[in-house]
Structure formats: structure tokens, C-alpha cells
Protein backbone atom coordinates (compact mmCIF):
# COMPACT_ATOMS: atom_id res chain seq x y z
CA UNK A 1 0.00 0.00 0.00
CA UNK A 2 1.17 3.47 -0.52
CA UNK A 3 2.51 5.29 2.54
CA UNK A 4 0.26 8.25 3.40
CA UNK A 5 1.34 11.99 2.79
CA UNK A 6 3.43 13.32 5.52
CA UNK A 7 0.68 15.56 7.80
CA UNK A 8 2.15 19.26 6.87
CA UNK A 9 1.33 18.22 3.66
CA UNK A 10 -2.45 17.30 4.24
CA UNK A 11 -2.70 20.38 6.15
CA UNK A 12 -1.82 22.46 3.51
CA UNK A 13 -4.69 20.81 1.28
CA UNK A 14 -6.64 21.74 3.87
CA UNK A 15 -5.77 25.22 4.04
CA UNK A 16 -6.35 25.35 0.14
CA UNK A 17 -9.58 23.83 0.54
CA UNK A 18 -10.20 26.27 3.10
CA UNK A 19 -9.76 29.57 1.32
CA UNK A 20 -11.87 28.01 -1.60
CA UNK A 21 -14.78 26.93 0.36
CA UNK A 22 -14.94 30.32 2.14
CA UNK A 23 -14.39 32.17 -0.98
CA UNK A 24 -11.40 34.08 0.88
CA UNK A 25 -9.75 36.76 -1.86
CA UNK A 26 -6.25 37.87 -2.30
CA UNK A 27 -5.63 40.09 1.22
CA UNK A 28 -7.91 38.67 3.13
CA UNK A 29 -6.72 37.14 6.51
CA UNK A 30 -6.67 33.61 7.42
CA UNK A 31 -7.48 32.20 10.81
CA UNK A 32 -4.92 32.38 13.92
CA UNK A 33 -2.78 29.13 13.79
CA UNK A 34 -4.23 28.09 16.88
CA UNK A 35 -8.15 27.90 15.14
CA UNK A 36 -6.68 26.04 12.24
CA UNK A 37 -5.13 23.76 14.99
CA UNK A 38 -8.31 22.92 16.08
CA UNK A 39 -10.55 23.36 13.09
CA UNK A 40 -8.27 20.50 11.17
CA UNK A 41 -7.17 18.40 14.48
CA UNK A 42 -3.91 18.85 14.31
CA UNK A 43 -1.30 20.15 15.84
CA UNK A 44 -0.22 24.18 15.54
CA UNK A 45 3.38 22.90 14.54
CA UNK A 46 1.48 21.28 11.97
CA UNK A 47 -0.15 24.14 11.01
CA UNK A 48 2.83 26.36 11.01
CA UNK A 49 4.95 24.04 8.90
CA UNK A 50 1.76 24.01 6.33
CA UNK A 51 1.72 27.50 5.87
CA UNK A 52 5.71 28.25 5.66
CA UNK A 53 5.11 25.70 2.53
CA UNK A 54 2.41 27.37 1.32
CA UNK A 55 4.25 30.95 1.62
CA UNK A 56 7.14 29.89 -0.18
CA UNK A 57 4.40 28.63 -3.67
CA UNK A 58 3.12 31.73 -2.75
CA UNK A 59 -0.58 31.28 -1.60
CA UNK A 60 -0.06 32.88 1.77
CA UNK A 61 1.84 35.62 2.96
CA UNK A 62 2.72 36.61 6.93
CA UNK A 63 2.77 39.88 7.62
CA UNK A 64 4.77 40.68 10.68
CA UNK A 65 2.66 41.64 14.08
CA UNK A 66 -0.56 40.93 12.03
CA UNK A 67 -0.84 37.56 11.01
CA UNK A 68 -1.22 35.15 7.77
CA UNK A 69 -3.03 36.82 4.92
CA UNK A 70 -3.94 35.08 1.09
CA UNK A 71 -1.59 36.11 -1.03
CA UNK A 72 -2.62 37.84 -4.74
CA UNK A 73 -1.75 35.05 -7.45
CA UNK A 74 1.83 35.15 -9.17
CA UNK A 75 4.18 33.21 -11.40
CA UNK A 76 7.27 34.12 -9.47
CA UNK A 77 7.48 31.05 -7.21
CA UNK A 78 6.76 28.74 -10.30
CA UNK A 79 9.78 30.86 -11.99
CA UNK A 80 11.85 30.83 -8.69
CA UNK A 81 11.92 26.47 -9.50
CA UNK A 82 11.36 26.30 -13.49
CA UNK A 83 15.11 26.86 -14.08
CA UNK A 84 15.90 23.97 -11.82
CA UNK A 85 13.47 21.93 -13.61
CA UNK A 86 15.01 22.31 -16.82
CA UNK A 87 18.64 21.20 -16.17
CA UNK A 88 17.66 17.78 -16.93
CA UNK A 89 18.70 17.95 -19.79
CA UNK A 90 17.17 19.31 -23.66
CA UNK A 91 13.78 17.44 -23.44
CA UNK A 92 12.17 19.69 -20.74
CA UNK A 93 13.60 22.86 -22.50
CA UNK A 94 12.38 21.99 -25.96
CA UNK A 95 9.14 21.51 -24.53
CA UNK A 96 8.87 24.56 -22.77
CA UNK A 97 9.82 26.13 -26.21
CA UNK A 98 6.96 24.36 -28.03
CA UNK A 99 4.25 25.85 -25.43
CA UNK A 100 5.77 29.13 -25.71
CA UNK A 101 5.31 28.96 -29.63
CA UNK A 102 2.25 27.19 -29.09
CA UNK A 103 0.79 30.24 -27.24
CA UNK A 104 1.82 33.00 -29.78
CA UNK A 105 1.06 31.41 -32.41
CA UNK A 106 -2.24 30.53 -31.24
CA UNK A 107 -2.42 34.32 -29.90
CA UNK A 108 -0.94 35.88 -32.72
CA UNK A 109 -4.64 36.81 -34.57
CA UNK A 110 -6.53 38.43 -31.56
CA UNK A 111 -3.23 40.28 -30.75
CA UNK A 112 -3.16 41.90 -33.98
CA UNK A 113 -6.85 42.94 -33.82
CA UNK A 114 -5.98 44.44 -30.32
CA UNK A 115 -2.88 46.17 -31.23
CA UNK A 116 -2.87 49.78 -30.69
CA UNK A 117 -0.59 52.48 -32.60
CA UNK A 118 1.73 53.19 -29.93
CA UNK A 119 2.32 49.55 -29.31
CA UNK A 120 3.48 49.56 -33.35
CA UNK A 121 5.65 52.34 -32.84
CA UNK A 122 7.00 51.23 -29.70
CA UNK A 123 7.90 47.77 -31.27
CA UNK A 124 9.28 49.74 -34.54
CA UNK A 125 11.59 51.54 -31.96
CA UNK A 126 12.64 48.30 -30.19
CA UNK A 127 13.53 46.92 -33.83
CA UNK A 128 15.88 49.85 -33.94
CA UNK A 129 17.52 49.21 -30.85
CA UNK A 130 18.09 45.21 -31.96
CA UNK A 131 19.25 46.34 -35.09
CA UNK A 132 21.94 48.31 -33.99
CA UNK A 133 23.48 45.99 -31.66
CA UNK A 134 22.63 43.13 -34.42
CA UNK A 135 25.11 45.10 -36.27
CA UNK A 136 27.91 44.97 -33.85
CA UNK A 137 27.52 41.39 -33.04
CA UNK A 138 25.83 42.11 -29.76
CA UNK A 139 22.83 39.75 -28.36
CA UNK A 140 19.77 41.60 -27.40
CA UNK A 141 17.38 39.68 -24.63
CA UNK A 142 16.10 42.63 -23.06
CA UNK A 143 14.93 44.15 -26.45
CA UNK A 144 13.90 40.40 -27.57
CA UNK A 145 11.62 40.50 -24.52
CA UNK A 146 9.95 43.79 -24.81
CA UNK A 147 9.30 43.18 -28.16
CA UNK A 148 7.35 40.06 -27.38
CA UNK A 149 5.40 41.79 -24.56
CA UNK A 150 4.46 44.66 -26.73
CA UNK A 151 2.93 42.09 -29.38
CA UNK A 152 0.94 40.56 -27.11
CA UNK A 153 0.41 43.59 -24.40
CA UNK A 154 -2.79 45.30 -25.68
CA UNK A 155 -4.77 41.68 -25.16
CA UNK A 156 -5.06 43.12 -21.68
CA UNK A 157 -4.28 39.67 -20.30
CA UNK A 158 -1.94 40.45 -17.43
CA UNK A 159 -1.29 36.13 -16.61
CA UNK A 160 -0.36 35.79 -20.04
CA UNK A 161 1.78 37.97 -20.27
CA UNK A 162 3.61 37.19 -16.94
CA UNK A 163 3.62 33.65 -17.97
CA UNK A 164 5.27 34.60 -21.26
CA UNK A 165 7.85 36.50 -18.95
CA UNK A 166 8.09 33.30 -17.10
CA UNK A 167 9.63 31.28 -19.76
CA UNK A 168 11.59 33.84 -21.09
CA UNK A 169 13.41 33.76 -18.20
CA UNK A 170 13.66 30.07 -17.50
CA UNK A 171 14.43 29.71 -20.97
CA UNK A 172 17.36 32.39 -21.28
CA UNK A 173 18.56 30.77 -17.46
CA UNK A 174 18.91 27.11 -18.87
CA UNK A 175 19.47 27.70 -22.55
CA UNK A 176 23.24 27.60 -24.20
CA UNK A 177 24.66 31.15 -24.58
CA UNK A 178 25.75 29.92 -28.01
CA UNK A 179 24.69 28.26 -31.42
CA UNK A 180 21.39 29.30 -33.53
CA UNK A 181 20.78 32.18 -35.63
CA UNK A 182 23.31 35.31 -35.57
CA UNK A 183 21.83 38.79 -33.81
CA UNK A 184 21.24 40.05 -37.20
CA UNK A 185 19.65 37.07 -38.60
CA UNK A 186 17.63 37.03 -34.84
CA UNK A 187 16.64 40.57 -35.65
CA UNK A 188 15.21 39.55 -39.39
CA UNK A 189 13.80 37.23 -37.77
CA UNK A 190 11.54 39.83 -35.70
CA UNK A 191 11.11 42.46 -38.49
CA UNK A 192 9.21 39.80 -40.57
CA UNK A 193 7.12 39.22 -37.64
CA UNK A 194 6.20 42.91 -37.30
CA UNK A 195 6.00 43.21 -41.55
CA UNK A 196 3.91 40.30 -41.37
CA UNK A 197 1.24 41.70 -38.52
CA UNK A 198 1.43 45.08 -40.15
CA UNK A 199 -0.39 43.22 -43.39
CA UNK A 200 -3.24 42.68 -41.44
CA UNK A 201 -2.98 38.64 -42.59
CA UNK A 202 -3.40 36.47 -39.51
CA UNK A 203 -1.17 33.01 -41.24
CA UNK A 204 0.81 35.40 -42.56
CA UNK A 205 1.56 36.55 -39.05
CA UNK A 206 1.61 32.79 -37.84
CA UNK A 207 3.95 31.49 -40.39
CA UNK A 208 6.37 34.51 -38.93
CA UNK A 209 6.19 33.97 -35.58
CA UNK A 210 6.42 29.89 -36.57
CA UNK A 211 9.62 31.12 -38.61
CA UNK A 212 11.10 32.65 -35.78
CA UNK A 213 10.66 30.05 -33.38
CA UNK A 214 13.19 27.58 -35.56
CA UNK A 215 16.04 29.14 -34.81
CA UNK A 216 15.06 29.35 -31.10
CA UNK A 217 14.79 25.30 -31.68
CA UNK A 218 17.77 24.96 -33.27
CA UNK A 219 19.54 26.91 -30.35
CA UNK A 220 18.13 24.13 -28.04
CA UNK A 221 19.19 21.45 -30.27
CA UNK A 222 22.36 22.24 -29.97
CA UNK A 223 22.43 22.21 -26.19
């Protein structure tokens, strides 16, 4: 028979269960250690070890001299661990690089309809930026990224786009600094993209973005 779950860890499905079933919302307090002692009938180490967990995935938060509050969602304790995850080796990466293309190409029409002017002209300014340092050889993640959020920014979808930040990061923390397209070819690479959305053709768009993402795959490939 399997061996049961140590008990911090059923308390902390309780404690889930708990804010669900009361319909608790991000900042609102939970109960004093001791009540959840008794509520679940257990004891308050339990408890406390329970909620430490559930700090660190970020559900809960303590606040000092006030007491254990839920804690608005994030991504940042599934990014704090992702990077770890993906050491094993190319698998995991290349399949974090499929849902990421999955996503934006998926996205890619409803973006465009969203798109405002000043996210064009902010992306045609980010495309300068790569360019330039495309043309001395230099790598450009921080422009890479913005220009990424900008596509997808006027969706309004603020998990998306932290979860697109999300494996960004992972990816640029576990992928080789070397091998797959030069910065200028990189750069082409996101000019089509832009030419492509600017046409107002949604597979034109998605054959870009599908473009793009094989020298991304050939990068891991090479890992």
C-alpha cells in the first residue's frame, strides 16, 4: 500500500480547501494558527509548517505583528523552481519552447486585432535598438523581450503575459549562450514578424512567428 502523505502536507490541502470553500480573496486574513489547529485536528506545529510551505508557492503571505493573509496570485514562485526543472537535460527545455510557440502562435490573430498604434511604434523603436546591436555582433534579450510583450500587451491579459515572462526567463537561465541564428539574422527574424502583422494577414503573421521560433529550436538542439 502506498505510505500516506506526511501531515504538513495534508494540512496544507486543507488550508487550500479552506480559502476556496470560504471564498477568501487575495488580502484577506486567514485564521490564527491556533483555530486552524483545532478546526483540522492537528497540531499548531502542523499548522505552522503548512503555511511556511504554502508561503514559499506563494498562496499565503505573513505579515509581521498581524498575522497570515492570502496572497494575490503570481508566477514568481513557479519561476523561482522552473530553471531547476530544466537542467535535466534538452527534453524539458524543448518543450517549454513548443508551449511558448504554441501560445503565440495561437495568440498571434486576436493580438493583432488588439494592437494599438503606440504599441506599433514602440515595437518599430525596439527593432531599432536590436538592429543596432545586431550590427555589432551584440545579443539583445532585453529588447527580444519587450518586443514580445508589446505584441501581445494590448490583449489586456496580465497572466499571459507574466507567464510569457516566465519562460523567457527560464528559458534564457537554462538555454546555451551559443549556437542558432546570428543577432542580425535574430533581428530579421523579428522584423518579418512585425511586416507580417502590419499586413493585417493572420497566417501570414503565424507562419512569422512559426519562422522565428526555428532558430530558437535549433539553439536548443544544440544544447
Amino acid at each position: 500500500m502506498d505510505s500516506m502523505p506526511p501531515l504538513h502536507k495534508t494540512v496544507q490541502e486543507e488550508i487550500r480547501r479552506y480559502i476556496i470553500k470560504q471564498r477568501l480573496a487575495p488580502g484577506d486574513p486567514l485564521k490564527p494558527e491556533s483555530e486552524l489547529a483545532r478546526l483540522f485536528g492537528v497540531s499548531r506545529n502542523s499548522v505552522r509548517e503548512a503555511v511556511k510551505a504554502l508561503e514559499s508557492m506563494g498562496v499565503l503571505e505573513t505579515r509581521r505583528g498581524s498575522g497570515v493573509y492570502v496572497r494575490d496570485f503570481s508566477f514568481a514562485p513557479l519561476l523561482d523552481n522552473l530553471p531547476y526543472g530544466l537542467m535535466h537535460g534538452r527534453r524539458a527545455l524543448s518543450e517549454l519552447v513548443a508551449l511558448r510557440k504554441a501560445l503565440e502562435s495561437g495568440l498571434i490573430a486576436d493580438a493583432m486585432r488588439a494592437l494599438r498604434p503606440e504599441s506599433i511604434e514602440a515595437m518599430r523603436t525596439t527593432l531599432g535598438d536590436m538592429r543596432q546591436l545586431a550590427e555589432q555582433g551584440e545579443p539583445f534579450p532585453d529588447q527580444d523581450r519587450q518586443f514580445h510583450r508589446l505584441l501581445f500587451a494590448d490583449l489586456g491579459n496580465e497572466m499571459l503575459l507574466q507567464l510569457f515572462d516566465l519562460f523567457w526567463l527560464a528559458f534564457h537561465h537554462a538555454a546555451p549562450t551559443t549556437g542558432g541564428r546570428s543577432p542580425m539574422q535574430t533581428y530579421q527574424a523579428h522584423a518579418d514578424i512585425l511586416d507580417a502583422v502590419l499586413t493585417g494577414d493572420p497566417e501570414r503573421a503565424r507562419a512569422a512567428v512559426d519562422a522565428h521560433y526555428v532558430g530558437i529550436e535549433q539553439r536548443v538542439s544544440e544544447t
